[in-house]
N, C-alpha and C. Protein backbone atom coordinates (compact mmCIF):
# COMPACT_ATOMS: atom_id res chain seq x y z
N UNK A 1 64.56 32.70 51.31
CA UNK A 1 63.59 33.76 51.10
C UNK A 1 64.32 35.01 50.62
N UNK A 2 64.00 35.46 49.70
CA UNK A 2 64.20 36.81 48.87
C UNK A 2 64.12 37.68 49.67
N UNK A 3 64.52 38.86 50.20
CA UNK A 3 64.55 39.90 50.77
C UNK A 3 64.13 41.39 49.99
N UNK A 4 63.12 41.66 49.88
CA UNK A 4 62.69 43.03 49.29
C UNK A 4 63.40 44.15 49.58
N UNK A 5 64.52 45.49 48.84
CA UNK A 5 64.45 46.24 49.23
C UNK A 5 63.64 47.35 49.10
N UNK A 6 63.72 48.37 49.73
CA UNK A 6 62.81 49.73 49.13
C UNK A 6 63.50 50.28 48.16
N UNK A 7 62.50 50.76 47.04
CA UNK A 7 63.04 50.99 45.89
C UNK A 7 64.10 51.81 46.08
N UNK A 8 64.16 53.09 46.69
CA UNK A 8 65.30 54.29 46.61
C UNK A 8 66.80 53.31 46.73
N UNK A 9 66.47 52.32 47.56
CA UNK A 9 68.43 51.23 48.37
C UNK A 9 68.77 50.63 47.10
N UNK A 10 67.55 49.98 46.28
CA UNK A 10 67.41 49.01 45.19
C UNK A 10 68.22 49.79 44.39
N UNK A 11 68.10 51.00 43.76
CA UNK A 11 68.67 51.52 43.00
C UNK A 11 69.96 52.08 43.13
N UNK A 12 70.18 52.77 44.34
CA UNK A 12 71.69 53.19 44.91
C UNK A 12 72.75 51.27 44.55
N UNK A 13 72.11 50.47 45.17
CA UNK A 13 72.69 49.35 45.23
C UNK A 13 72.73 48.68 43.50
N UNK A 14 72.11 48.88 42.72
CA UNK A 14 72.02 49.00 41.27
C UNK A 14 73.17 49.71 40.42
N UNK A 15 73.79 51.16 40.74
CA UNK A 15 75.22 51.61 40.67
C UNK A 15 73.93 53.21 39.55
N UNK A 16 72.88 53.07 40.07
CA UNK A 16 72.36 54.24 39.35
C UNK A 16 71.89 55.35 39.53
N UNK A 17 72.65 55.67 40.72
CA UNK A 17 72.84 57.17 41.14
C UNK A 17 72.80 58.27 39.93
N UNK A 18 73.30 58.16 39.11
CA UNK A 18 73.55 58.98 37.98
C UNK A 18 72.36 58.98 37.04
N UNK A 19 71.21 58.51 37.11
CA UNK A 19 70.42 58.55 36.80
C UNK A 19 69.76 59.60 37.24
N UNK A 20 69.97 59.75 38.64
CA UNK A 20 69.11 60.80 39.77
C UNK A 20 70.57 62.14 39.77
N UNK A 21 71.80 61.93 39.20
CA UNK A 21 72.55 62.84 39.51
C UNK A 21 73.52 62.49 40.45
N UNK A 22 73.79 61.41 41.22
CA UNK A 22 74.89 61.00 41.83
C UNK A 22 75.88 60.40 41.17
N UNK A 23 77.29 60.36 41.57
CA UNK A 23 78.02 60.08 41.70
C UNK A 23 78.87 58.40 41.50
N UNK A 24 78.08 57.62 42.40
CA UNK A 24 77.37 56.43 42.34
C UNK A 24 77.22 55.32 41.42
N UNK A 25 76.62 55.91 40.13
CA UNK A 25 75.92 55.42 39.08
C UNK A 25 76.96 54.84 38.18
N UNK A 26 78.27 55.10 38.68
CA UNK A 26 79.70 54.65 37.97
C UNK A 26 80.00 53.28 37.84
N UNK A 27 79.54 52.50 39.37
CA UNK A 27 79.79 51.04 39.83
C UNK A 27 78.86 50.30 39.29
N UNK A 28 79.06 48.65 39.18
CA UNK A 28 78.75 48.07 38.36
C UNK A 28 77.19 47.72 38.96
N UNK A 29 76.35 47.37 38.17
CA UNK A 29 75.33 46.60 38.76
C UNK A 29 75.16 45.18 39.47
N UNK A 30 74.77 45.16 40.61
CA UNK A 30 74.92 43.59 41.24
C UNK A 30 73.86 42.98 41.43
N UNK A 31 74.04 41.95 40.75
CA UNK A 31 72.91 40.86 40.81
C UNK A 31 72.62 39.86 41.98
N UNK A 32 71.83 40.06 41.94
CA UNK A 32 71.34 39.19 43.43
C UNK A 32 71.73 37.81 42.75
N UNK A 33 72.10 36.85 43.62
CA UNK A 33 71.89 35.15 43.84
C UNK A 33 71.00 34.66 44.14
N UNK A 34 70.76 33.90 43.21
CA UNK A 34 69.48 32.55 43.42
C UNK A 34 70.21 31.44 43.98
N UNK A 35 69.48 31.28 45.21
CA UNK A 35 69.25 30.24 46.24
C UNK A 35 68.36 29.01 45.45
N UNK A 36 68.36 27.66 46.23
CA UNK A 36 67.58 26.84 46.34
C UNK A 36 66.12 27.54 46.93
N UNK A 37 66.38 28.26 47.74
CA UNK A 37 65.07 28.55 48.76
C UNK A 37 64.33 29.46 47.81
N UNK A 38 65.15 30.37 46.97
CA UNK A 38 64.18 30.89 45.84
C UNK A 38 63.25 30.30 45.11
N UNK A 39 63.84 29.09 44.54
CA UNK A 39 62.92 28.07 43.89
C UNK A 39 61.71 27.97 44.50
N UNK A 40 61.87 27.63 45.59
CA UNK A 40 60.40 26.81 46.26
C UNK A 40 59.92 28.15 46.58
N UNK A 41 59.84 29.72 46.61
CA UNK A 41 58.80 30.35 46.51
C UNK A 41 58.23 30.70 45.94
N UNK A 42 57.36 31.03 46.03
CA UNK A 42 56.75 31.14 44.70
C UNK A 42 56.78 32.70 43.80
N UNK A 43 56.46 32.47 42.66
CA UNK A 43 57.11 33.49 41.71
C UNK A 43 55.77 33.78 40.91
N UNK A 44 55.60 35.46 41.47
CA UNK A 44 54.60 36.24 40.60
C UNK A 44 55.05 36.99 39.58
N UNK A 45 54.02 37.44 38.85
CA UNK A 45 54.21 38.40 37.37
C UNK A 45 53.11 39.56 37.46
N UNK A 46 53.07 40.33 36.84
CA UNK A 46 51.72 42.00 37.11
C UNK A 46 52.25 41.87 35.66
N UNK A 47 50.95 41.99 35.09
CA UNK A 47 50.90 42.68 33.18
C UNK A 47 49.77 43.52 33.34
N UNK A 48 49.84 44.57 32.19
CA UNK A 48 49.02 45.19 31.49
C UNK A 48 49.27 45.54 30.38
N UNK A 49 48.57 44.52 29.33
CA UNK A 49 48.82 45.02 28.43
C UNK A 49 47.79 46.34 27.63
N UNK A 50 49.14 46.98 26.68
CA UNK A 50 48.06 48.84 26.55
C UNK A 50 47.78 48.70 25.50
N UNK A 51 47.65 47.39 24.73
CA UNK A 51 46.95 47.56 23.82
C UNK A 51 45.24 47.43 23.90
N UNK A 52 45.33 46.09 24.50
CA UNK A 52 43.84 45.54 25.30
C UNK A 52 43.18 46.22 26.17
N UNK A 53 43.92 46.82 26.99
CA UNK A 53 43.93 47.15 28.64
C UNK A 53 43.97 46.16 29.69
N UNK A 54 44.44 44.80 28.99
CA UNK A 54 43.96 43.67 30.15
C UNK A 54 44.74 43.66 30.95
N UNK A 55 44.42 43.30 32.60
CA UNK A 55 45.90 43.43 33.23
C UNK A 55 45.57 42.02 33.70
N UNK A 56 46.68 41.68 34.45
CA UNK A 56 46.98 40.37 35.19
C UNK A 56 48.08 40.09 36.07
N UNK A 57 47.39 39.58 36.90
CA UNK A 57 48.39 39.72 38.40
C UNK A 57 48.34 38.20 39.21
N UNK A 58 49.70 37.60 38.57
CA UNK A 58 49.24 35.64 39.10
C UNK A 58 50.70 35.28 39.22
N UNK A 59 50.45 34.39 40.27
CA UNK A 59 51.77 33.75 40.66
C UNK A 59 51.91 32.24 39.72
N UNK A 60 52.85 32.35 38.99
CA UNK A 60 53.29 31.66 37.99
C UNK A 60 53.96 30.14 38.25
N UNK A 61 54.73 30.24 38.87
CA UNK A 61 55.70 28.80 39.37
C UNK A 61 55.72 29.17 41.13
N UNK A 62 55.70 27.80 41.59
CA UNK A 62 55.66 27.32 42.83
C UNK A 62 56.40 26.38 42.92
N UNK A 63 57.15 26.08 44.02
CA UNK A 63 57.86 25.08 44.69
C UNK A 63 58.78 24.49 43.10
N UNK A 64 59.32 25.04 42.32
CA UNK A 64 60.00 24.98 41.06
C UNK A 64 59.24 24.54 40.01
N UNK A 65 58.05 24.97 40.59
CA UNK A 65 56.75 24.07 39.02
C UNK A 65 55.94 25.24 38.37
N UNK A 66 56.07 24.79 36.75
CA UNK A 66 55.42 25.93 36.37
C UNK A 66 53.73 26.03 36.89
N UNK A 67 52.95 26.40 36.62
CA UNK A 67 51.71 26.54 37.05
C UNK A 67 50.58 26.61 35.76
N UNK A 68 50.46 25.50 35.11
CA UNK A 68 49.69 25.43 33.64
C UNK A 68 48.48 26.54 33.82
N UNK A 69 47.54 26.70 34.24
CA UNK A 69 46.44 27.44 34.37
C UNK A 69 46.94 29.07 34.30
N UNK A 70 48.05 29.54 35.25
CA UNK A 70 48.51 31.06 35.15
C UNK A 70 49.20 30.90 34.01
N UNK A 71 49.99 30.16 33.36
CA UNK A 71 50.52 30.28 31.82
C UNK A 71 50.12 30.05 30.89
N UNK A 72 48.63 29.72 30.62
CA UNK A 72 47.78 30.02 30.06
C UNK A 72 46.98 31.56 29.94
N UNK A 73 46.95 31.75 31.06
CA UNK A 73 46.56 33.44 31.21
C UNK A 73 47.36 34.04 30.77
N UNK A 74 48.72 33.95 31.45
CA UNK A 74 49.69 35.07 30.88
C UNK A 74 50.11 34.64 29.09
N UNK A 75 49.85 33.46 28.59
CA UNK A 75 49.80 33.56 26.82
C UNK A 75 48.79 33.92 26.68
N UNK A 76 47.44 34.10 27.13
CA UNK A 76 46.18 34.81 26.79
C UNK A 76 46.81 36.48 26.80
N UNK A 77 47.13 36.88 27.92
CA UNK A 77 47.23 38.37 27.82
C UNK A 77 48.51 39.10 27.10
N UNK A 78 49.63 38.09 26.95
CA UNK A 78 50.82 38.55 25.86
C UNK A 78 50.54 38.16 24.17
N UNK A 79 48.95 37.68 24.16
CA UNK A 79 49.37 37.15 23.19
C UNK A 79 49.18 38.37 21.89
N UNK A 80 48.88 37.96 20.01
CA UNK A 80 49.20 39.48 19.53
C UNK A 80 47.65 39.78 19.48
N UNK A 81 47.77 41.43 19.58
CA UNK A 81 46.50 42.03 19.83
C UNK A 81 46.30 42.68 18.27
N UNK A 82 47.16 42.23 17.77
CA UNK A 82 46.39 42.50 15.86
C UNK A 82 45.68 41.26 15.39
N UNK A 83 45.82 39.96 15.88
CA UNK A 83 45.49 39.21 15.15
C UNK A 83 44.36 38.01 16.42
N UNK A 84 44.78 38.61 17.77
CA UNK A 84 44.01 37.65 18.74
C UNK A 84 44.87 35.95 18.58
N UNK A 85 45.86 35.77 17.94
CA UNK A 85 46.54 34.23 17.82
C UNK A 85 46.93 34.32 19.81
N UNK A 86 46.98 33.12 20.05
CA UNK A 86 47.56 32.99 21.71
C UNK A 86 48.64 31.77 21.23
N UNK A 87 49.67 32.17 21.48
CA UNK A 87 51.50 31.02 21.38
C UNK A 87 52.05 30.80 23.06
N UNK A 88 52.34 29.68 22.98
CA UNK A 88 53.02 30.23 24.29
C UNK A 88 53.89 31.24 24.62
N UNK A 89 54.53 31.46 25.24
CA UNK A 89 55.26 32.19 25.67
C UNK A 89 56.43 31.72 26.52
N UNK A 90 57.73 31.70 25.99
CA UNK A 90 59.10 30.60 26.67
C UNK A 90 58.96 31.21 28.29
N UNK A 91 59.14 30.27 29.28
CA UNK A 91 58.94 30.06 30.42
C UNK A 91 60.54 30.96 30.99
N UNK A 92 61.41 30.45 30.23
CA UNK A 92 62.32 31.24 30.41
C UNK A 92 62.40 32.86 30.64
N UNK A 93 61.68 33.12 29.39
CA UNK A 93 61.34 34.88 29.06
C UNK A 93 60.54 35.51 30.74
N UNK A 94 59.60 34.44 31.37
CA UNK A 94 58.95 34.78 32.47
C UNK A 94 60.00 34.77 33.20
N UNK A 95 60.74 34.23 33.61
CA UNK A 95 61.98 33.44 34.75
C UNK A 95 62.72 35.35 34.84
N UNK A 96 62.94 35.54 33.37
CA UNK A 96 63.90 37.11 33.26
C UNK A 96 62.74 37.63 33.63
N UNK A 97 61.93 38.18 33.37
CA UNK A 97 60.95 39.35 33.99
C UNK A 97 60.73 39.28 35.49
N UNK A 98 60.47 38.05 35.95
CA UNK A 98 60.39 37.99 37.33
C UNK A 98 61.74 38.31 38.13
N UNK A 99 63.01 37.75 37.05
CA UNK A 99 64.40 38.56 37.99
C UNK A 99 64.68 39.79 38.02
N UNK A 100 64.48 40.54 36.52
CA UNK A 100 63.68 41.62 36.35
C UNK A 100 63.21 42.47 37.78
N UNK A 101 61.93 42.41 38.05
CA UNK A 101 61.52 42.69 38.97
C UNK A 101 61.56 42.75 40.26
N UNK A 102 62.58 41.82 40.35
CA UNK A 102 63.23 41.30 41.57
C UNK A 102 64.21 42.62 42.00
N UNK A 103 65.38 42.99 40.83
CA UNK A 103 66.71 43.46 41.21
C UNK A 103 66.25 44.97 40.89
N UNK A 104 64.84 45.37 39.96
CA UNK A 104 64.35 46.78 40.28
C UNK A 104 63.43 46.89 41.50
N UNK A 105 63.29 45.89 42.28
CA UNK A 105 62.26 46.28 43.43
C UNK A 105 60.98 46.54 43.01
N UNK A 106 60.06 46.25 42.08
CA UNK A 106 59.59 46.99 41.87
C UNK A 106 57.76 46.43 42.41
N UNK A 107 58.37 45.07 43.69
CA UNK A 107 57.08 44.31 43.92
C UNK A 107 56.12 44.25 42.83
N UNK A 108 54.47 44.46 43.51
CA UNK A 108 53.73 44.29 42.88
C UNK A 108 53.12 44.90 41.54
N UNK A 109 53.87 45.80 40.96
CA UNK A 109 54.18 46.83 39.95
C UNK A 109 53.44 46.20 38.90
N UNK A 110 52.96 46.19 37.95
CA UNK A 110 52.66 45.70 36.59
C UNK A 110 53.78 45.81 35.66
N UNK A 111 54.25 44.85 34.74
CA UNK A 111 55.06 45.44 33.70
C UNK A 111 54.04 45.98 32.69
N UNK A 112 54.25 47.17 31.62
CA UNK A 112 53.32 47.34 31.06
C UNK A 112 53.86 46.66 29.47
N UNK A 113 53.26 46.16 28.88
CA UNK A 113 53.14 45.30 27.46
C UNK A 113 53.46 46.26 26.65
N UNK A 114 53.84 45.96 25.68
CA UNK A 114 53.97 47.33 23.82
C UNK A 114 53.66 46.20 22.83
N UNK A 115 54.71 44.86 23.55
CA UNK A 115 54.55 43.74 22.16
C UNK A 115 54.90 42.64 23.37
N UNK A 116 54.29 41.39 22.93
CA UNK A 116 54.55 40.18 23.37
C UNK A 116 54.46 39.28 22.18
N UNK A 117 53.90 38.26 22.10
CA UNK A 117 53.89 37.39 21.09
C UNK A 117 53.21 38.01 19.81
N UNK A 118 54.12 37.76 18.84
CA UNK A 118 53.60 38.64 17.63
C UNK A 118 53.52 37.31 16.79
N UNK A 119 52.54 37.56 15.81
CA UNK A 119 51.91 36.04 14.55
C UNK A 119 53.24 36.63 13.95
N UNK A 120 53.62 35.36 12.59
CA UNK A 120 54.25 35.50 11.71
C UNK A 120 53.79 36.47 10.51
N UNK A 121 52.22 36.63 10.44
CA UNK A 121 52.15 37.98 9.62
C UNK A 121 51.79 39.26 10.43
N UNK A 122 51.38 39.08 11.27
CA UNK A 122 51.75 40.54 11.78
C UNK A 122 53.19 41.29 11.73
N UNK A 123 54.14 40.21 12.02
CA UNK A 123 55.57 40.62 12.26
C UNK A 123 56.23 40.75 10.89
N UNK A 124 55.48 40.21 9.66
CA UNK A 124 56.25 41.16 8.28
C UNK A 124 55.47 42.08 8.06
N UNK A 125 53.79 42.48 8.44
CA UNK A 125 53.20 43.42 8.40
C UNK A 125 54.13 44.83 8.83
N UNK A 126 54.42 44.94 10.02
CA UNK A 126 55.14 45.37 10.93
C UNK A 126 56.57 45.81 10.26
N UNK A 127 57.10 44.36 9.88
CA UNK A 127 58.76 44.71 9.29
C UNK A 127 58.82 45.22 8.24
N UNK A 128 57.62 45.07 7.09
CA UNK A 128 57.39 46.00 5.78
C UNK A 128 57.56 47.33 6.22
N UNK A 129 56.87 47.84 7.25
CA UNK A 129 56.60 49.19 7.72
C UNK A 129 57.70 49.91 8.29
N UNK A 130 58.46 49.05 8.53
CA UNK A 130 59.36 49.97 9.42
C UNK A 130 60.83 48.98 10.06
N UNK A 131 61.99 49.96 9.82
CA UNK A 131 63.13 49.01 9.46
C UNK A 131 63.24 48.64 11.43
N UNK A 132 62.98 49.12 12.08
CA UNK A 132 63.29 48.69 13.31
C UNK A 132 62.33 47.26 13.96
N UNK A 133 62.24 46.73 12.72
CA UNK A 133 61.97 45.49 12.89
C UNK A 133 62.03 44.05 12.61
N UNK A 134 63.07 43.39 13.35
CA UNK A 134 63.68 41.99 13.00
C UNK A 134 62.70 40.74 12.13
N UNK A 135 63.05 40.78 10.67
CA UNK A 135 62.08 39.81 10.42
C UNK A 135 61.88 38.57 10.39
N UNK A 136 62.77 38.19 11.29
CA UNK A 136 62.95 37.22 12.07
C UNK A 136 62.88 36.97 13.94
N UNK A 137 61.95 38.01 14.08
CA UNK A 137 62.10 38.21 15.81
C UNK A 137 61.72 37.36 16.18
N UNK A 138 62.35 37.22 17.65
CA UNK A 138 61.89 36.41 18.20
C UNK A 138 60.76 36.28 19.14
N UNK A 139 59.78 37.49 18.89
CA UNK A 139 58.59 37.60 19.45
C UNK A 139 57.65 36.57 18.75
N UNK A 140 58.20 36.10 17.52
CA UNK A 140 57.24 35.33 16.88
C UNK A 140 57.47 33.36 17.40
N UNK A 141 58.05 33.47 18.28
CA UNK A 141 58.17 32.25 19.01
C UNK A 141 57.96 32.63 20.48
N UNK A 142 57.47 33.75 20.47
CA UNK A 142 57.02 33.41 22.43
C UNK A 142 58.38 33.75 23.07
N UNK A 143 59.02 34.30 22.24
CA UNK A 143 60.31 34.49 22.97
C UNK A 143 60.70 35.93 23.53
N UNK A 144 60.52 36.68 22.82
CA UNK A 144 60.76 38.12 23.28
C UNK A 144 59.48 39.15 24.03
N UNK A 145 59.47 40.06 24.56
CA UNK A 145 58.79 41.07 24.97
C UNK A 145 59.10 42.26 25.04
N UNK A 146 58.55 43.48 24.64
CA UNK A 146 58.94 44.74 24.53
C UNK A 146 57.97 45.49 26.05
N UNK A 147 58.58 46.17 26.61
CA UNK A 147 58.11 46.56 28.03
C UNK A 147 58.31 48.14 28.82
N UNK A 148 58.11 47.87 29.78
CA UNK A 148 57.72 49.35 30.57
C UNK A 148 57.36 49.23 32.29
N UNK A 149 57.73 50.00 33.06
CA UNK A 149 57.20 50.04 34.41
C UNK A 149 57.03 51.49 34.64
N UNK A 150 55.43 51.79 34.49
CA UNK A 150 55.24 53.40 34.94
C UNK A 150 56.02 53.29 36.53
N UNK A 151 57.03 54.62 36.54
CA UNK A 151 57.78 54.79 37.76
C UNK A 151 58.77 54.65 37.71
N UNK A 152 59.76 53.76 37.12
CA UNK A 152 60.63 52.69 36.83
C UNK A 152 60.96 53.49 36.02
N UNK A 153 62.69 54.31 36.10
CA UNK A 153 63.33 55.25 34.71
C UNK A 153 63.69 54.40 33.88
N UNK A 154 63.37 54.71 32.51
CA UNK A 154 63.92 53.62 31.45
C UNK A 154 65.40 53.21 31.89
N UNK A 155 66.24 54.03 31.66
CA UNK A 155 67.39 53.93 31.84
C UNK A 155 67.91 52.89 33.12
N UNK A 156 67.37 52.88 34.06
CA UNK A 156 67.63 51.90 34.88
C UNK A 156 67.05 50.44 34.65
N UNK A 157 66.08 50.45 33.78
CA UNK A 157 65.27 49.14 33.45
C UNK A 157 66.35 48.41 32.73
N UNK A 158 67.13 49.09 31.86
CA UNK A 158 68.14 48.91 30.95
C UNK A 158 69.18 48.24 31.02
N UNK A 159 69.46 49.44 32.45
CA UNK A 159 70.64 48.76 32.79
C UNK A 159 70.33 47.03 33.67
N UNK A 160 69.59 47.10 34.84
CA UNK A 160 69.16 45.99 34.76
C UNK A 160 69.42 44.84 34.29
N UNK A 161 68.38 44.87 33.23
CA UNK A 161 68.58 44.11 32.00
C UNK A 161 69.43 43.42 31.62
N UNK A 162 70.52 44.46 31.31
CA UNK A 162 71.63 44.25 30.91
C UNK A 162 72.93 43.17 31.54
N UNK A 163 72.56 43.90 32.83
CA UNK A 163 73.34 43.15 34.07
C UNK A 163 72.87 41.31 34.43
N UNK A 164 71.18 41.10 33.49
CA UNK A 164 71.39 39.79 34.07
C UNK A 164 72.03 38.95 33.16
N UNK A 165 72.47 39.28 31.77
CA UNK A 165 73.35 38.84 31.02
C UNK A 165 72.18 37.71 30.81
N UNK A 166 71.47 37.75 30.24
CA UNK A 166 70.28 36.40 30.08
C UNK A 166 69.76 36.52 28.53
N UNK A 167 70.15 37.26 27.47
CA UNK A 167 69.65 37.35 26.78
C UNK A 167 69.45 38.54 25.52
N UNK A 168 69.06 39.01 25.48
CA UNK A 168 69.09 40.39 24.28
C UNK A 168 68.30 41.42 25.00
N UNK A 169 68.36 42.24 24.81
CA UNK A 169 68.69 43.50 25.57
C UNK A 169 67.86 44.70 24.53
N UNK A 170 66.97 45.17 23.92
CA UNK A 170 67.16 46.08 23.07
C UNK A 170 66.81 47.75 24.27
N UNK A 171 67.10 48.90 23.43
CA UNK A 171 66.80 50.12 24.43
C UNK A 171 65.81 51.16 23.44
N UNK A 172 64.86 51.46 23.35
CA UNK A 172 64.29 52.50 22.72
C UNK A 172 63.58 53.28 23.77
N UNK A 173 64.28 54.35 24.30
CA UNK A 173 63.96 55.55 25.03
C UNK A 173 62.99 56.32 24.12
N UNK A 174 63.11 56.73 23.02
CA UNK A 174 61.92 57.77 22.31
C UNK A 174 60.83 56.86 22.06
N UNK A 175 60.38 55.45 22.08
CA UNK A 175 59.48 54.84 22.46
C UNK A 175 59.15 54.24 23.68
N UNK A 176 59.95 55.04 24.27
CA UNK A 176 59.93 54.56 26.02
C UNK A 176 59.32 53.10 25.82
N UNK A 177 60.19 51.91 25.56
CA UNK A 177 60.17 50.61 25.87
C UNK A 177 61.94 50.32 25.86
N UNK A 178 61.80 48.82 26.96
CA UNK A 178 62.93 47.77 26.75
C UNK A 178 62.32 46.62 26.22
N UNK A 179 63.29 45.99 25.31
CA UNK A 179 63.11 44.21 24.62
C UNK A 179 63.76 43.36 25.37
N UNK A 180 63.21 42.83 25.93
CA UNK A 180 64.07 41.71 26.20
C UNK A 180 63.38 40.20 25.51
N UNK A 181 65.06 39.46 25.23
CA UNK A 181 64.25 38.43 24.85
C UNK A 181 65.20 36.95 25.56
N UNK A 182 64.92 35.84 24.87
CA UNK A 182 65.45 34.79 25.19
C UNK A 182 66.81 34.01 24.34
N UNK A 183 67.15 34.61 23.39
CA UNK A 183 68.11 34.50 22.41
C UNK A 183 69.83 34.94 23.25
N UNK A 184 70.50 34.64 22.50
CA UNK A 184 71.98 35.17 22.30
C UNK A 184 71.91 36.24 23.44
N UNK A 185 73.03 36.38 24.22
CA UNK A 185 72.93 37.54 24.82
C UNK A 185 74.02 38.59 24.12
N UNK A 186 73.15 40.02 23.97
CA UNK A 186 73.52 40.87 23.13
C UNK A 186 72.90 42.23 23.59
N UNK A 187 72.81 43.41 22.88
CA UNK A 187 72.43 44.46 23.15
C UNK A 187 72.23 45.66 21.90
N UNK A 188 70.93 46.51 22.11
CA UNK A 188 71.25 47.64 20.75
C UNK A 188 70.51 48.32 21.37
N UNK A 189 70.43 49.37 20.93
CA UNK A 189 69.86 50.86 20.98
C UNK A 189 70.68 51.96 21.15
N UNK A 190 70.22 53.20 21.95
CA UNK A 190 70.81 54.75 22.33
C UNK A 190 71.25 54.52 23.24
C-alpha cells in the first residue's frame, strides 16, 4: 500500500524548497518504488479537460488489469476537441500520470488537459501555425499529453517529471503547461 504524504513533506522530500525559497531545492528528486502491492491497488486518474469542460474522475487499472470501460472514458475525454476523433490513448502515458500524481501528492486533484490526442490534421493544422509544434508528435498516437494541476507550481510538476525518467519531458511556463509523453526519454523548454 502506497502511503500518501501531505503535500507541504511531498515537496520538501521532492528537493523543491527553492521553489518556495529554501535552501533544500538543491537535492535530487526521489522517486518512490513500486512494490508488487502497488499493482494490485487500484489506480485512479481526475481530468478536466478546458477545452470541453468535461471532467472525469475513475479508477483505471485494478489488481494489474486495465479496466476497458474507464479507458474508454478517459479516450472519450482526452480525445481532440477540434475534430471530436476518440484514439486510444497508450496505457503507458496513464501509468506516468498516475506516478505523476503519486510523487506530487496531489490525491484527488484533476490534471487539467491543454492537448491530449490530437487527429493527424489537426496536428499540421496546428504545426502550419506555429513552429512549437512537432509534426510528427506524438499526441497523434495517443501518446503524449500537455497538462496542468491548479495548485501544483509548474516548476515542480517539471521537475517531477523529469525525475521519473519515463519519457519526454517538454516545459512551457508562459503557457503554463508540461508534455509529457511516451517516447525517448528527453527534455526541452525554459
Amino acid at each position: 500500500m502506497m502511503v500518501r504524504m501531505p503535500f507541504r513533506r511531498q515537496l520538501f522530500r521532492l528537493g523543491v524548497g527553492a521553489v518556495f525559497g529554501g535552501a533544500a531545492a538543491r537535492g535530487a528528486l526521489a522517486t518512490p518504488r513500486r512494490t508488487d502491492a502497488d499493482v494490485d491497488e487500484a489506480a485512479r486518474l481526475a481530468f478536466v479537460n478546458t477545452h470541453t469542460g468535461e471532467s472525469l474522475d475513475v479508477v483505471y487499472r485494478e489488481h494489474g488489469r486495465y479496466l476497458t470501460d474507464a479507458i474508454a472514458e478517459i479516450d472519450r475525454v482526452l480525445r481532440d476537441h477540434r475534430s471530436g476523433e476518440v484514439f486510444p490513448i497508450d496505457r503507458a502515458l496513464l501509468d506516468q500520470l498516475e506516478r505523476l500524481g503519486a510523487l506530487l501528492g496531489t490525491g484527488t486533484r484533476a490534471f487539467h488537459v491543454i492537448s491530449g490526442y490530437r487527429s493527424p490534421a489537426t496536428n499540421a493544422r496546428l504545426a502550419a501555425r506555429s513552429g512549437g509544434v512537432a509534426r510528427h508528435s506524438l499526441h497523434m498516437s495517443g501518446r503524449a499529453i500537455d497538462i496542468r494541476v491548479p495548485g501544483v507550481p509548474l516548476a515542480l510538476m517539471h521537475r517531477a517529471a523529469l525525475s521519473m525518467q519515463a519519457g519526454g519531458v517538454g516545459y512551457y511556463p508562459r503557457t503554463d503547461f508540461v508534455h509529457l509523453d511516451t517516447g525517448r526519454v528527453r527534455h526541452w523548454g525554459a
